[in-house]
Protein backbone atom coordinates (compact mmCIF):
# COMPACT_ATOMS: atom_id res chain seq x y z
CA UNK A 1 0.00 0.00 0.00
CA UNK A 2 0.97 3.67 -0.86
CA UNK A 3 1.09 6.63 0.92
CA UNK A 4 1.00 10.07 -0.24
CA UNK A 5 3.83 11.65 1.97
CA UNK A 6 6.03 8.11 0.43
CA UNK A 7 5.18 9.15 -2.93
CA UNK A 8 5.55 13.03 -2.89
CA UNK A 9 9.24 12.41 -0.91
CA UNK A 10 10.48 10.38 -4.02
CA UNK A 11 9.36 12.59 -6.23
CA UNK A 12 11.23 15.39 -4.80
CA UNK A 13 14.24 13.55 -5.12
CA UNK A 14 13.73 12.08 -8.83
CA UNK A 15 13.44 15.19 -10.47
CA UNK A 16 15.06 17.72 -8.45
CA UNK A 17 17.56 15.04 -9.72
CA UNK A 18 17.15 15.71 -13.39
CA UNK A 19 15.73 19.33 -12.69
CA UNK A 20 15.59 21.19 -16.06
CA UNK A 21 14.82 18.42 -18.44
CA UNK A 22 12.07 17.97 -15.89
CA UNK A 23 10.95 21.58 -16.08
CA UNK A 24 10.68 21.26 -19.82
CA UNK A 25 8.90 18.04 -20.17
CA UNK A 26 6.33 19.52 -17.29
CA UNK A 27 6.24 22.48 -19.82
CA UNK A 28 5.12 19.78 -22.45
CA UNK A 29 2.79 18.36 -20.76
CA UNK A 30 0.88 21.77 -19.44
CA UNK A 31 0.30 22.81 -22.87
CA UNK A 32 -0.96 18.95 -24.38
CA UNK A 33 -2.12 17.79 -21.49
CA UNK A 34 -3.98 19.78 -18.61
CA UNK A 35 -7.09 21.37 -19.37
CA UNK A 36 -7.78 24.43 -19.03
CA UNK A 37 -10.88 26.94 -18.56
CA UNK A 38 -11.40 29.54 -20.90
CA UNK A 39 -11.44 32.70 -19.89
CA UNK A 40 -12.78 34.17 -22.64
CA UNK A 41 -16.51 36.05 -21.91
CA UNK A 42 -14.54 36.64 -18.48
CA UNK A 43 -13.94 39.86 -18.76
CA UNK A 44 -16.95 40.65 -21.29
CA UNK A 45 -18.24 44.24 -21.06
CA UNK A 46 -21.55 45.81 -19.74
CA UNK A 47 -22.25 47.29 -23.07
CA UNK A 48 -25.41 46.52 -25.25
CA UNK A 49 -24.40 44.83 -28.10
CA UNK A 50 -25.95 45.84 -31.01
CA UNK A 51 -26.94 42.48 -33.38
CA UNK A 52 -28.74 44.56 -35.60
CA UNK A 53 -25.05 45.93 -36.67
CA UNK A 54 -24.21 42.13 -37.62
CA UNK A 55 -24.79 40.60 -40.86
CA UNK A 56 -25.70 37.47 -41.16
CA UNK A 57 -22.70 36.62 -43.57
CA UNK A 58 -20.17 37.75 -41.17
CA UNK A 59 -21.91 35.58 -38.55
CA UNK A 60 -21.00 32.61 -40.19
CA UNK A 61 -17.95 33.16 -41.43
CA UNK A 62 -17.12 34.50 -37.54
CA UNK A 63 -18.08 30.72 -36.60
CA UNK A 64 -16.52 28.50 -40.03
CA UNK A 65 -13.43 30.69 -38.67
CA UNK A 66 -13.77 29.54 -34.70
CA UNK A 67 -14.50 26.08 -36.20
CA UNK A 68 -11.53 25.82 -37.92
CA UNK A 69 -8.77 27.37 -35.39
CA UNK A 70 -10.54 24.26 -33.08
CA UNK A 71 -10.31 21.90 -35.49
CA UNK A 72 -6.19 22.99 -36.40
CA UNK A 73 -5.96 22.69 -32.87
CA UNK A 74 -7.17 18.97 -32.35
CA UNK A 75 -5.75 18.19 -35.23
CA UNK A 76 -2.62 19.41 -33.44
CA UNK A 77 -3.43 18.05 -30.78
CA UNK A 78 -3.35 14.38 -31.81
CA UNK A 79 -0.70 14.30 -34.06
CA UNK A 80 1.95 15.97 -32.79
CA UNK A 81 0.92 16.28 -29.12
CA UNK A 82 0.07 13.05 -28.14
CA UNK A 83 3.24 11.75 -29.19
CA UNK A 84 5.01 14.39 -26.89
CA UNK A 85 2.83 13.20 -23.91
CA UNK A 86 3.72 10.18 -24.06
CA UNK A 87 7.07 11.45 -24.01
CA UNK A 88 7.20 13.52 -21.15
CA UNK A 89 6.09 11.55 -19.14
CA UNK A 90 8.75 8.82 -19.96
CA UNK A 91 10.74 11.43 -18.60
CA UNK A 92 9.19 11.36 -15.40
CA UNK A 93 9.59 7.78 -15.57
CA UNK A 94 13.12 7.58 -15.98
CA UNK A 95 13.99 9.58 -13.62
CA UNK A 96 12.52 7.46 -11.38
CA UNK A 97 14.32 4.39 -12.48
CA UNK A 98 17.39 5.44 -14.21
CA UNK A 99 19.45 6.57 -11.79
CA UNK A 100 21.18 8.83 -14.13
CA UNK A 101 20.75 11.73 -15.96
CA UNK A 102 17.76 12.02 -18.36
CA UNK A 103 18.43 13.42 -21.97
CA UNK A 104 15.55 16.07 -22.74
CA UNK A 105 15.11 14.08 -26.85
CA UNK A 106 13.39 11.04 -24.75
CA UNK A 107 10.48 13.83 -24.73
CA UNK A 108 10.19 13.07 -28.95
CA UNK A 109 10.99 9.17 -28.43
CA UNK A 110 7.74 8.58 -29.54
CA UNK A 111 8.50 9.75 -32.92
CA UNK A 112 11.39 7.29 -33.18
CA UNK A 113 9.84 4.63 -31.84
CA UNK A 114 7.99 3.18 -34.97
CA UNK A 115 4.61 2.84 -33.20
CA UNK A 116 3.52 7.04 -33.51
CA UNK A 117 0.20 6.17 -34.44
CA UNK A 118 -0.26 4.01 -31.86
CA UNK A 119 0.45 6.01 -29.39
CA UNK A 120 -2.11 9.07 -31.12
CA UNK A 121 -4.44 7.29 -31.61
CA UNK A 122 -4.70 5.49 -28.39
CA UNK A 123 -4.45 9.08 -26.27
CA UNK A 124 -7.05 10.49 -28.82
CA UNK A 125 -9.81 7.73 -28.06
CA UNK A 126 -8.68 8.05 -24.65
CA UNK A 127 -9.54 11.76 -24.26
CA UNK A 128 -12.64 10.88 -26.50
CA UNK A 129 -14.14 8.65 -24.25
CA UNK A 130 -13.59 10.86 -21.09
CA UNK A 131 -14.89 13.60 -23.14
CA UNK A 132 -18.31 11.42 -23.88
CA UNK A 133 -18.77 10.30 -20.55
CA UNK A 134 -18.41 13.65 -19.41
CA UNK A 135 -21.50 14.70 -21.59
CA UNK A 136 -23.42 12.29 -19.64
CA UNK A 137 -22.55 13.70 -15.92
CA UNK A 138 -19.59 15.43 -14.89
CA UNK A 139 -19.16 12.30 -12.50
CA UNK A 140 -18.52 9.26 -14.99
CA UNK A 141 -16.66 11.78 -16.39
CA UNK A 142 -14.20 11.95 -13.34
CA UNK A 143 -14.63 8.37 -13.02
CA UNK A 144 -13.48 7.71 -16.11
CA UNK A 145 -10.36 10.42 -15.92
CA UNK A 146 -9.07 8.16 -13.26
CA UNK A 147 -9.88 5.00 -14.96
CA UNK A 148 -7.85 5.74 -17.56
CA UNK A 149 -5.19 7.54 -16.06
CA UNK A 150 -1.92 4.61 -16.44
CA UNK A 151 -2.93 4.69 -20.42
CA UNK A 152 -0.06 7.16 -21.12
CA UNK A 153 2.70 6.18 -18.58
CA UNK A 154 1.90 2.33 -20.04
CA UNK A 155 2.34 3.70 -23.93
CA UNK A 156 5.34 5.82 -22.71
CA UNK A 157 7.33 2.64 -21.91
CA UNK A 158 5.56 0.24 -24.39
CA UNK A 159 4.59 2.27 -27.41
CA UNK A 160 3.82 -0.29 -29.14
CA UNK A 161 0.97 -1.70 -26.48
CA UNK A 162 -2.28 -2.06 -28.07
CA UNK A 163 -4.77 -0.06 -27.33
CA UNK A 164 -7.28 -2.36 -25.82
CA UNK A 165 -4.58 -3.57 -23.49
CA UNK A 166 -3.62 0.10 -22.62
CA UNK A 167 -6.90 0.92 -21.23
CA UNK A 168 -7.43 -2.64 -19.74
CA UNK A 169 -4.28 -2.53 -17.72
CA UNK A 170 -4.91 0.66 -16.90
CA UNK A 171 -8.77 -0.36 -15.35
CA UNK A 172 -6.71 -2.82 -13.89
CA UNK A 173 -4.52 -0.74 -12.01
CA UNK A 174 -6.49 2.02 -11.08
CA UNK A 175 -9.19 -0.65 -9.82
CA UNK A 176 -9.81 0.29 -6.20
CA UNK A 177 -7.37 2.99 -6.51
CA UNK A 178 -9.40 6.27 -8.23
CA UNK A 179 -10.47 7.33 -4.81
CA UNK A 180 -6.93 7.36 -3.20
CA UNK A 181 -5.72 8.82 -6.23
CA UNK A 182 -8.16 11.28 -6.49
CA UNK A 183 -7.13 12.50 -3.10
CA UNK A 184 -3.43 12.82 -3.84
CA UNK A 185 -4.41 15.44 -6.64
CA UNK A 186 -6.36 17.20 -3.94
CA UNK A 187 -3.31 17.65 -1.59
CA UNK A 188 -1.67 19.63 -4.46
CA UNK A 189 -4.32 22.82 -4.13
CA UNK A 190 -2.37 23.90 -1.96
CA UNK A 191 0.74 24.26 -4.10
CA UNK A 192 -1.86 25.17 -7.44
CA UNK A 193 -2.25 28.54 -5.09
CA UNK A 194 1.22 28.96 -4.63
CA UNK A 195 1.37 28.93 -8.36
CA UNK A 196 -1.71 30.97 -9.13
CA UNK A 197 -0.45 33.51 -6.76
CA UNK A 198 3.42 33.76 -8.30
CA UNK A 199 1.44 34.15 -11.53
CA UNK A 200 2.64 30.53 -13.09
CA UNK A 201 6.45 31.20 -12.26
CA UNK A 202 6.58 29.21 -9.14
CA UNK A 203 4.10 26.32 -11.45
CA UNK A 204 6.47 26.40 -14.25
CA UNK A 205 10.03 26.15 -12.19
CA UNK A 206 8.38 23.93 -9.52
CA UNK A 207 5.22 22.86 -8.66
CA UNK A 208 4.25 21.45 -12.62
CA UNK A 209 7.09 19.29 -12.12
CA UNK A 210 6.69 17.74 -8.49
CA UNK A 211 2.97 16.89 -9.31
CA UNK A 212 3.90 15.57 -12.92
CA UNK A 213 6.85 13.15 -10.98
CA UNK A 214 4.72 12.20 -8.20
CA UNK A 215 1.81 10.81 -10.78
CA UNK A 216 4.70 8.59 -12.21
CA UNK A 217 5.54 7.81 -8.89
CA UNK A 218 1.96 6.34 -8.47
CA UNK A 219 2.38 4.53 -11.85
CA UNK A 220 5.62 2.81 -10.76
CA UNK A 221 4.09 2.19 -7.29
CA UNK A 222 1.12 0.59 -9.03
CA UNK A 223 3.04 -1.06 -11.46
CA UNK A 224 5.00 -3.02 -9.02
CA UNK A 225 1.37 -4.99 -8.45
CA UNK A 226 0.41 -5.73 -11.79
């Protein structure tokens, strides 16, 4: 059995360890990886908007414009982002279980590897099928985030693992496990703030990394079970 103070204490050490390689690989895995909110109609403005002003042929081509940035950016997303993911957190990995220094191109091994679309298309359908779930209630949703969560770490040391057996191994693992894992990302608000309040400096040079390393720690932790 695990605990999160074992877990957090190793990660320290393992990439402290290979610090900057670390840094860049949490960098990675912030922009591909985490979601985040948009903030856009945040900071909207108490003015009338006048529709009337608005064509309906600038409408549309307002929205085959939005659809298109998102679509570049999935697009994006799965081909050349994926691959990185998986990468990254390889990194994580080896720093682990090395016990030397990491070179930063094991962040494009994917591409290398011989098994790229493996690896994109498994990540895709596994953000698809969160994505789904989540339609239905943000709880299967959730459920389903933690389910899933070994699929990368597996494909970033076995690229070439089918897909089926990514997400079954991962079920496998994570099988009486999403609760105690879901905790362990709770005990990082604390250091989110810390980020949030250094306006992503502190996230970037420190905090990214230790929660990035201490989800691989889980992963090896599991691992050692299965």
């Amino acid at each position: 059995m695990w605990t999160r103070v074992e877990l957090k204490e190793k990660a320290k050490k393992a990439f402290l360890a290979n610090y900057w390689v670390s840094v860049l690989a949490a960098v990675v895995l912030s922009i591909f990886a985490a979601g985040s909110g948009s903030s856009a109609g945040r900071n909207s403005s108490n003015r009338d908007i006048d529709f009337g002003n608005f064509n309906t042929a600038f409408i549309i081509q307002v929205l085959i414009g939005v659809f298109i940035t998102v679509l570049i950016i999935i697009v994006l997303k799965v081909i050349v982002g994926n691959a990185l993911i998986a990468g990254a957190q390889r990194v994580f990995i080896l720093n682990e279980i090395s016990g030397e220094r990491v070179d930063a191109k094991e962040i494009g091994f994917v591409f290398k590897s011989g098994c790229w679309g493996n690896v994109a298309l498994t990540l895709f359908l596994k953000d698809l099928f969160i994505g789904l779930w989540t339609l239905l209630l943000i709880v299967p949703g959730i459920i389903k985030s933690y389910e899933y969560k070994m699929v990368p770490y597996l494909l970033a040391e076995n690229p070439e693992m089918d897909r089926s057996e990514a997400f079954a191994r991962s079920k496998e693992m994570m099988d009486g496990q999403k609760m105690n894992a879901f905790v362990l990302d709770l005990s990082f608000i604390p250091w989110v703030l810390v980020a949030i309040i250094t306006c992503g400096i502190a996230g970037a040079l420190y905090v990214n990394p230790y929660i990035y390393q201490t989800n691989a720690e889980l992963y090896l932790t599991l691992k050692k079970n299965y």
